[in-house]
N, C-alpha and C. Protein backbone atom coordinates (compact mmCIF):
# COMPACT_ATOMS: atom_id res chain seq x y z
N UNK A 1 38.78 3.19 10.34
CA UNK A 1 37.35 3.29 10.58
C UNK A 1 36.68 1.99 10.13
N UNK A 2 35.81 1.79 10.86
CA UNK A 2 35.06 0.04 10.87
C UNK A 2 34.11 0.42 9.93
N UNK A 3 33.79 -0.19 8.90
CA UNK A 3 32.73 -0.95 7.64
C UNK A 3 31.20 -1.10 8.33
N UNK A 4 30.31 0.04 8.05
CA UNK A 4 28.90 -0.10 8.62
C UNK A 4 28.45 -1.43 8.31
N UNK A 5 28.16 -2.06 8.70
CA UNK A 5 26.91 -3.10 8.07
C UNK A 5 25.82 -2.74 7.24
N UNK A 6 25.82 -3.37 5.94
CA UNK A 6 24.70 -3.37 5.18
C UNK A 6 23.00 -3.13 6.09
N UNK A 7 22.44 -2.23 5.86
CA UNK A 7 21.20 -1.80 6.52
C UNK A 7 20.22 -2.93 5.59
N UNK A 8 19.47 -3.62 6.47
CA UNK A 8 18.68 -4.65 5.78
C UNK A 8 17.21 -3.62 5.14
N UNK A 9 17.05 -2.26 6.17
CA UNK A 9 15.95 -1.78 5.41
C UNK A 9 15.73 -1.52 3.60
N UNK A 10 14.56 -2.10 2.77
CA UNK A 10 14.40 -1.69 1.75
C UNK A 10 14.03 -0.76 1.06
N UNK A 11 13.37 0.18 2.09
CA UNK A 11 12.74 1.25 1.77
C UNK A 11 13.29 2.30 2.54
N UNK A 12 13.33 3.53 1.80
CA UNK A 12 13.45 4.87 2.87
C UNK A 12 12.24 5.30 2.99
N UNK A 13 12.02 5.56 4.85
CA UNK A 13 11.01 6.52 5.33
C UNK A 13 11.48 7.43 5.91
N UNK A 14 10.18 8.59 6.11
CA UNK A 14 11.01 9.72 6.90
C UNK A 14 9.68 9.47 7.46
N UNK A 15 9.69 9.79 9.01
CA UNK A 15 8.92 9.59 10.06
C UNK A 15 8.81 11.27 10.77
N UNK A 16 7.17 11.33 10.45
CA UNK A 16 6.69 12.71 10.31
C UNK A 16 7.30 13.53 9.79
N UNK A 17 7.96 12.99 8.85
CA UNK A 17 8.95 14.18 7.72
C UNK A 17 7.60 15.00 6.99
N UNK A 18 7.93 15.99 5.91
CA UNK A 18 7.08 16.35 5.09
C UNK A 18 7.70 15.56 3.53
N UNK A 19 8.36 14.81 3.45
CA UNK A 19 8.46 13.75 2.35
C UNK A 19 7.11 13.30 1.79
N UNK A 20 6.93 12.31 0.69
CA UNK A 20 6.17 11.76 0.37
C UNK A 20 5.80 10.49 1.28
N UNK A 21 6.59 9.95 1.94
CA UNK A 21 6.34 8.68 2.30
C UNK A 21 6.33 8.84 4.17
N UNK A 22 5.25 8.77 4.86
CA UNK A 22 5.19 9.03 5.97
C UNK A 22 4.49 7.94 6.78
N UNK A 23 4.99 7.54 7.97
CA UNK A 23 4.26 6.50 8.52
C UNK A 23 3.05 7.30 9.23
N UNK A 24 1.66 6.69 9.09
CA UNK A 24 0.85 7.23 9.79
C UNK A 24 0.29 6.44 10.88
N UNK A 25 0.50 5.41 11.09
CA UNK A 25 -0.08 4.55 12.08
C UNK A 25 0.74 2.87 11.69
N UNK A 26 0.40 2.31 13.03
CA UNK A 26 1.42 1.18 13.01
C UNK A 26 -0.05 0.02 13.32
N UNK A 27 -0.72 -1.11 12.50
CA UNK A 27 -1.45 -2.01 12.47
C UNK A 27 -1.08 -3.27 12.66
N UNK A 28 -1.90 -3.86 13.04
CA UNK A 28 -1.99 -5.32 13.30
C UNK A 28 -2.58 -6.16 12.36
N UNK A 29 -1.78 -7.29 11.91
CA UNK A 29 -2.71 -8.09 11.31
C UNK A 29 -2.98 -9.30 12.03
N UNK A 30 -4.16 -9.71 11.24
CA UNK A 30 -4.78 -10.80 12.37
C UNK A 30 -4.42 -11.91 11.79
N UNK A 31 -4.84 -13.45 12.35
CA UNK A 31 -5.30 -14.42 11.96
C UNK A 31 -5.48 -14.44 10.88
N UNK A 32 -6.62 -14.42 9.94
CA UNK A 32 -6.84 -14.32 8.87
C UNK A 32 -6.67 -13.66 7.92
N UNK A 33 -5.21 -12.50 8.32
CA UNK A 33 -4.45 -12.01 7.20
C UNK A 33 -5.72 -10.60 6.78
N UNK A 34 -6.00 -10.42 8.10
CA UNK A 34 -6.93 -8.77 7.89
C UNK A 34 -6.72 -7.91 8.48
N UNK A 35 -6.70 -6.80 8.44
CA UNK A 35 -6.11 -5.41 9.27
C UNK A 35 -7.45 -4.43 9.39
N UNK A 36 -7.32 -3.41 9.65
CA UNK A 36 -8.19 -2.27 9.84
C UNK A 36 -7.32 -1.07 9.68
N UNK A 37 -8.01 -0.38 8.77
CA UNK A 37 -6.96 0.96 8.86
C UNK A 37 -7.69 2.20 9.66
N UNK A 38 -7.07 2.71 10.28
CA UNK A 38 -7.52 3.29 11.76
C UNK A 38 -8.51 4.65 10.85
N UNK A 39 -9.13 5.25 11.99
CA UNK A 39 -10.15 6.10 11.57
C UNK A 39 -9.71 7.16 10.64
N UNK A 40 -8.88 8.09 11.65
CA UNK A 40 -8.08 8.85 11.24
C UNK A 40 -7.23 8.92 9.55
N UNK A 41 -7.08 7.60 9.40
CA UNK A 41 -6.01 7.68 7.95
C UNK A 41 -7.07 7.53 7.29
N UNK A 42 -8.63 6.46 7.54
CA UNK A 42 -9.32 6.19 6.45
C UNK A 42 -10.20 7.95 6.13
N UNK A 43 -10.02 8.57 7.19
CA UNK A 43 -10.78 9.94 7.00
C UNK A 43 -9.82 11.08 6.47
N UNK A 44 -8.72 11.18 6.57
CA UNK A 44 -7.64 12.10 5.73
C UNK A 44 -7.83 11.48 4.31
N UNK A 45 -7.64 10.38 3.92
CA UNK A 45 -7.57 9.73 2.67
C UNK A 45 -9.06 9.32 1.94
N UNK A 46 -9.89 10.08 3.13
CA UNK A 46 -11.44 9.86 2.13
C UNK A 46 -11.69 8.51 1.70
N UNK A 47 -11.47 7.82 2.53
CA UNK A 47 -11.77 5.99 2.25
C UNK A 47 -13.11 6.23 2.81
N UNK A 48 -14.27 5.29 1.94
CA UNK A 48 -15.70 4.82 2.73
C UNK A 48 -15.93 3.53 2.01
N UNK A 49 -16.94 3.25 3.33
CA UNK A 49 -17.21 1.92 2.89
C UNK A 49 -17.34 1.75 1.70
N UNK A 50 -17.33 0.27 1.13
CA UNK A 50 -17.48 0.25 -0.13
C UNK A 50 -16.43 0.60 -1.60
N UNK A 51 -15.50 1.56 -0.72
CA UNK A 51 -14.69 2.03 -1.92
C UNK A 51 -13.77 1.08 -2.30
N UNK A 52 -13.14 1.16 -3.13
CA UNK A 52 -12.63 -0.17 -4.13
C UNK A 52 -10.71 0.12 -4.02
N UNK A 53 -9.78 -0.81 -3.66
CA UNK A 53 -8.44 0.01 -3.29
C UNK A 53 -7.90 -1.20 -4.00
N UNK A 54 -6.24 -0.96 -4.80
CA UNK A 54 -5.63 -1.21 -5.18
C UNK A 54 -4.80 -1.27 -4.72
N UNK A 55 -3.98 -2.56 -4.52
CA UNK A 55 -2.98 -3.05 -3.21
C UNK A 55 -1.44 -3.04 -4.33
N UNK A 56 -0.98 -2.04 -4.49
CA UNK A 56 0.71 -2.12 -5.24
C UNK A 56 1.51 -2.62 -4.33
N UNK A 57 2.14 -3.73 -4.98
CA UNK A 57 3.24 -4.11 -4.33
C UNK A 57 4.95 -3.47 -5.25
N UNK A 58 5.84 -2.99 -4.49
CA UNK A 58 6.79 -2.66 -4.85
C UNK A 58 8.19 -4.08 -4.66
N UNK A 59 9.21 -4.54 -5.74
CA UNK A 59 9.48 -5.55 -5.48
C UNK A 59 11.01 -5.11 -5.97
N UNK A 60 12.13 -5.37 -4.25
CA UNK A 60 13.63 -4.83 -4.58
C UNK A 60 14.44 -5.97 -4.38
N UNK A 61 15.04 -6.68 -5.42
CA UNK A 61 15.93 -7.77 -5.33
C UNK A 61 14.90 -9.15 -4.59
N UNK A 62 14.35 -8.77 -5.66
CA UNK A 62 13.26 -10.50 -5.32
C UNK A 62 12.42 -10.26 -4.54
N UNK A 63 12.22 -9.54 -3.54
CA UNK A 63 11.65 -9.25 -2.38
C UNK A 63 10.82 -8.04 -2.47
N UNK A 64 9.24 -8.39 -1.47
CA UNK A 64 8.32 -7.16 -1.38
C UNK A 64 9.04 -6.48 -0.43
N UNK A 65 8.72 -5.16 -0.59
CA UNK A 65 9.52 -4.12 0.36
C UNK A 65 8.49 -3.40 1.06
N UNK A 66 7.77 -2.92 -0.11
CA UNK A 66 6.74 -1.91 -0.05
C UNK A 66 4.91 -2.34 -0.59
N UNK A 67 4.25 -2.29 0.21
CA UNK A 67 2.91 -2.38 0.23
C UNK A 67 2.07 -1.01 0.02
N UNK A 68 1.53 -0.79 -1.35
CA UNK A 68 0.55 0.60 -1.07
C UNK A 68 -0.59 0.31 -1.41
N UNK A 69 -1.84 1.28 -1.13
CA UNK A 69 -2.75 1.04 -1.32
C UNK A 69 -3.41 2.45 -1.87
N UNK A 70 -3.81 2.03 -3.08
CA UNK A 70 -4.44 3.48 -3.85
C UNK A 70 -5.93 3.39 -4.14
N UNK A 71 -7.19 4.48 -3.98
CA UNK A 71 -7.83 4.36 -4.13
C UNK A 71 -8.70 4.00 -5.82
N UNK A 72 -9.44 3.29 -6.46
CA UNK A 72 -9.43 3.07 -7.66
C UNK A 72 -9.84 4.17 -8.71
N UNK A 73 -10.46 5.12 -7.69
CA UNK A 73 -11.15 6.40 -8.56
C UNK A 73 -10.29 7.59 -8.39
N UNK A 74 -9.26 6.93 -8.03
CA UNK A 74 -8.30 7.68 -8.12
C UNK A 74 -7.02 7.56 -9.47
N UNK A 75 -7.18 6.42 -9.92
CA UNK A 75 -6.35 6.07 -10.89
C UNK A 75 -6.52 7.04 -12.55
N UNK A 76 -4.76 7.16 -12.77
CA UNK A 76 -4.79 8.32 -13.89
C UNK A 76 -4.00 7.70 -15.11
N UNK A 77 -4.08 8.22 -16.23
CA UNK A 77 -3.40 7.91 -17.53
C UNK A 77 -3.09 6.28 -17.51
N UNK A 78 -1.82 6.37 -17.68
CA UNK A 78 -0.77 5.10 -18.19
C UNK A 78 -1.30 4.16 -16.42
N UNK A 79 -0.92 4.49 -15.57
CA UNK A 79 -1.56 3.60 -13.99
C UNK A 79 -3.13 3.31 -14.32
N UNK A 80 -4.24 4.24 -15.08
CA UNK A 80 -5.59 3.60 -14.96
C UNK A 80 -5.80 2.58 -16.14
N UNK A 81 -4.82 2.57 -17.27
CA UNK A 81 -4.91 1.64 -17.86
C UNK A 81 -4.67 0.56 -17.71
N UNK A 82 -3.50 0.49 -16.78
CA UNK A 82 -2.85 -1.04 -16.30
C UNK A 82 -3.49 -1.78 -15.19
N UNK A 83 -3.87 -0.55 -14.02
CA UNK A 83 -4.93 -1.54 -13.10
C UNK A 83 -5.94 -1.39 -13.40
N UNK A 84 -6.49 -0.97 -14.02
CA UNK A 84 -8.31 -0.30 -13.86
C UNK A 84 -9.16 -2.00 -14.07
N UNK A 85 -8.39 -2.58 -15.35
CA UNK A 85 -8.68 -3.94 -15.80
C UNK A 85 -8.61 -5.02 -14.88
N UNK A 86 -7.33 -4.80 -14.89
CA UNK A 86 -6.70 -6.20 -13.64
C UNK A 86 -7.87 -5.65 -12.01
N UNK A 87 -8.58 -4.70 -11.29
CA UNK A 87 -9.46 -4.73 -10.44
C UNK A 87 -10.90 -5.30 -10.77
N UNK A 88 -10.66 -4.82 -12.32
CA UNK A 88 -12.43 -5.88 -12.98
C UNK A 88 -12.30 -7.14 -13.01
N UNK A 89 -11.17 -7.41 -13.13
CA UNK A 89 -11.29 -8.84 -12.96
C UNK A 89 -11.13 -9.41 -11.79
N UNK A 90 -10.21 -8.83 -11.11
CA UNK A 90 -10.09 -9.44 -9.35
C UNK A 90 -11.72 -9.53 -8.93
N UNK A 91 -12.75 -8.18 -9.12
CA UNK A 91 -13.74 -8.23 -8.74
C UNK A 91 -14.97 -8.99 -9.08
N UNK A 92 -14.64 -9.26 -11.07
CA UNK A 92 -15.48 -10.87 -11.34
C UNK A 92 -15.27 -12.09 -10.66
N UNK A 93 -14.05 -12.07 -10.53
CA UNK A 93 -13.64 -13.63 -9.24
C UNK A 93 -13.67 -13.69 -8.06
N UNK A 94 -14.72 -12.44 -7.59
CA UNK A 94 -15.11 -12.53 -5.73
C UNK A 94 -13.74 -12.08 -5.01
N UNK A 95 -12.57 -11.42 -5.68
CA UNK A 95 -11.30 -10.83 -4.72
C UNK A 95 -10.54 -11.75 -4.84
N UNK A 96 -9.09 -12.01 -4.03
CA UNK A 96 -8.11 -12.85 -4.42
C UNK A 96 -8.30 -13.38 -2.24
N UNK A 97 -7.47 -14.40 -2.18
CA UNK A 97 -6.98 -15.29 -1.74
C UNK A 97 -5.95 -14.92 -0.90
């Protein structure tokens, strides 16, 4: 029996699984490194204007894998201590780059 090839994916998804991790829509980014997150996800996830999101990056063998985005008033215990700060300050310096 022949030796699969190493799967380059870093992450497991399950696609419309009932897992935690589900793709809900597939985006574009633009030019200037901006997206839109479609109606639908910003209205299941109670995003409105204005609301303040925390961009986690997940990092497997040197490499980003995983991109999340959590809302800030959403943050709990040991997670609201570690970002709650690091967003006051992104937000004294006008956002990042």
């Amino acid at each position: 029996m022949a030796k699969r090839p190493k799967s380059k994916v870093s992450c497991k998804v399950e696609i419309g699984g009932s897992g935690c991790c589900n793709i809900e829509s597939l985006i574009t980014i633009d030019d200037r490194g901006q997206m839109v997150l479609p109606k639908e996800v910003r209205k299941k996830a109670n995003i409105r204007p204005g609301d303040k999101m925390a961009v986690v990056t997940w990092i497997k063998e040197g490499k980003t894998c995983c991109i999340s985005l959590i809302k800030a008033d959403e943050f709990s215990g040991p997670l609201k201590g570690i970002l709650e700060p690091m967003a006051k300050e992104i937000t004294k310096k006008g956002g990042t780059k």
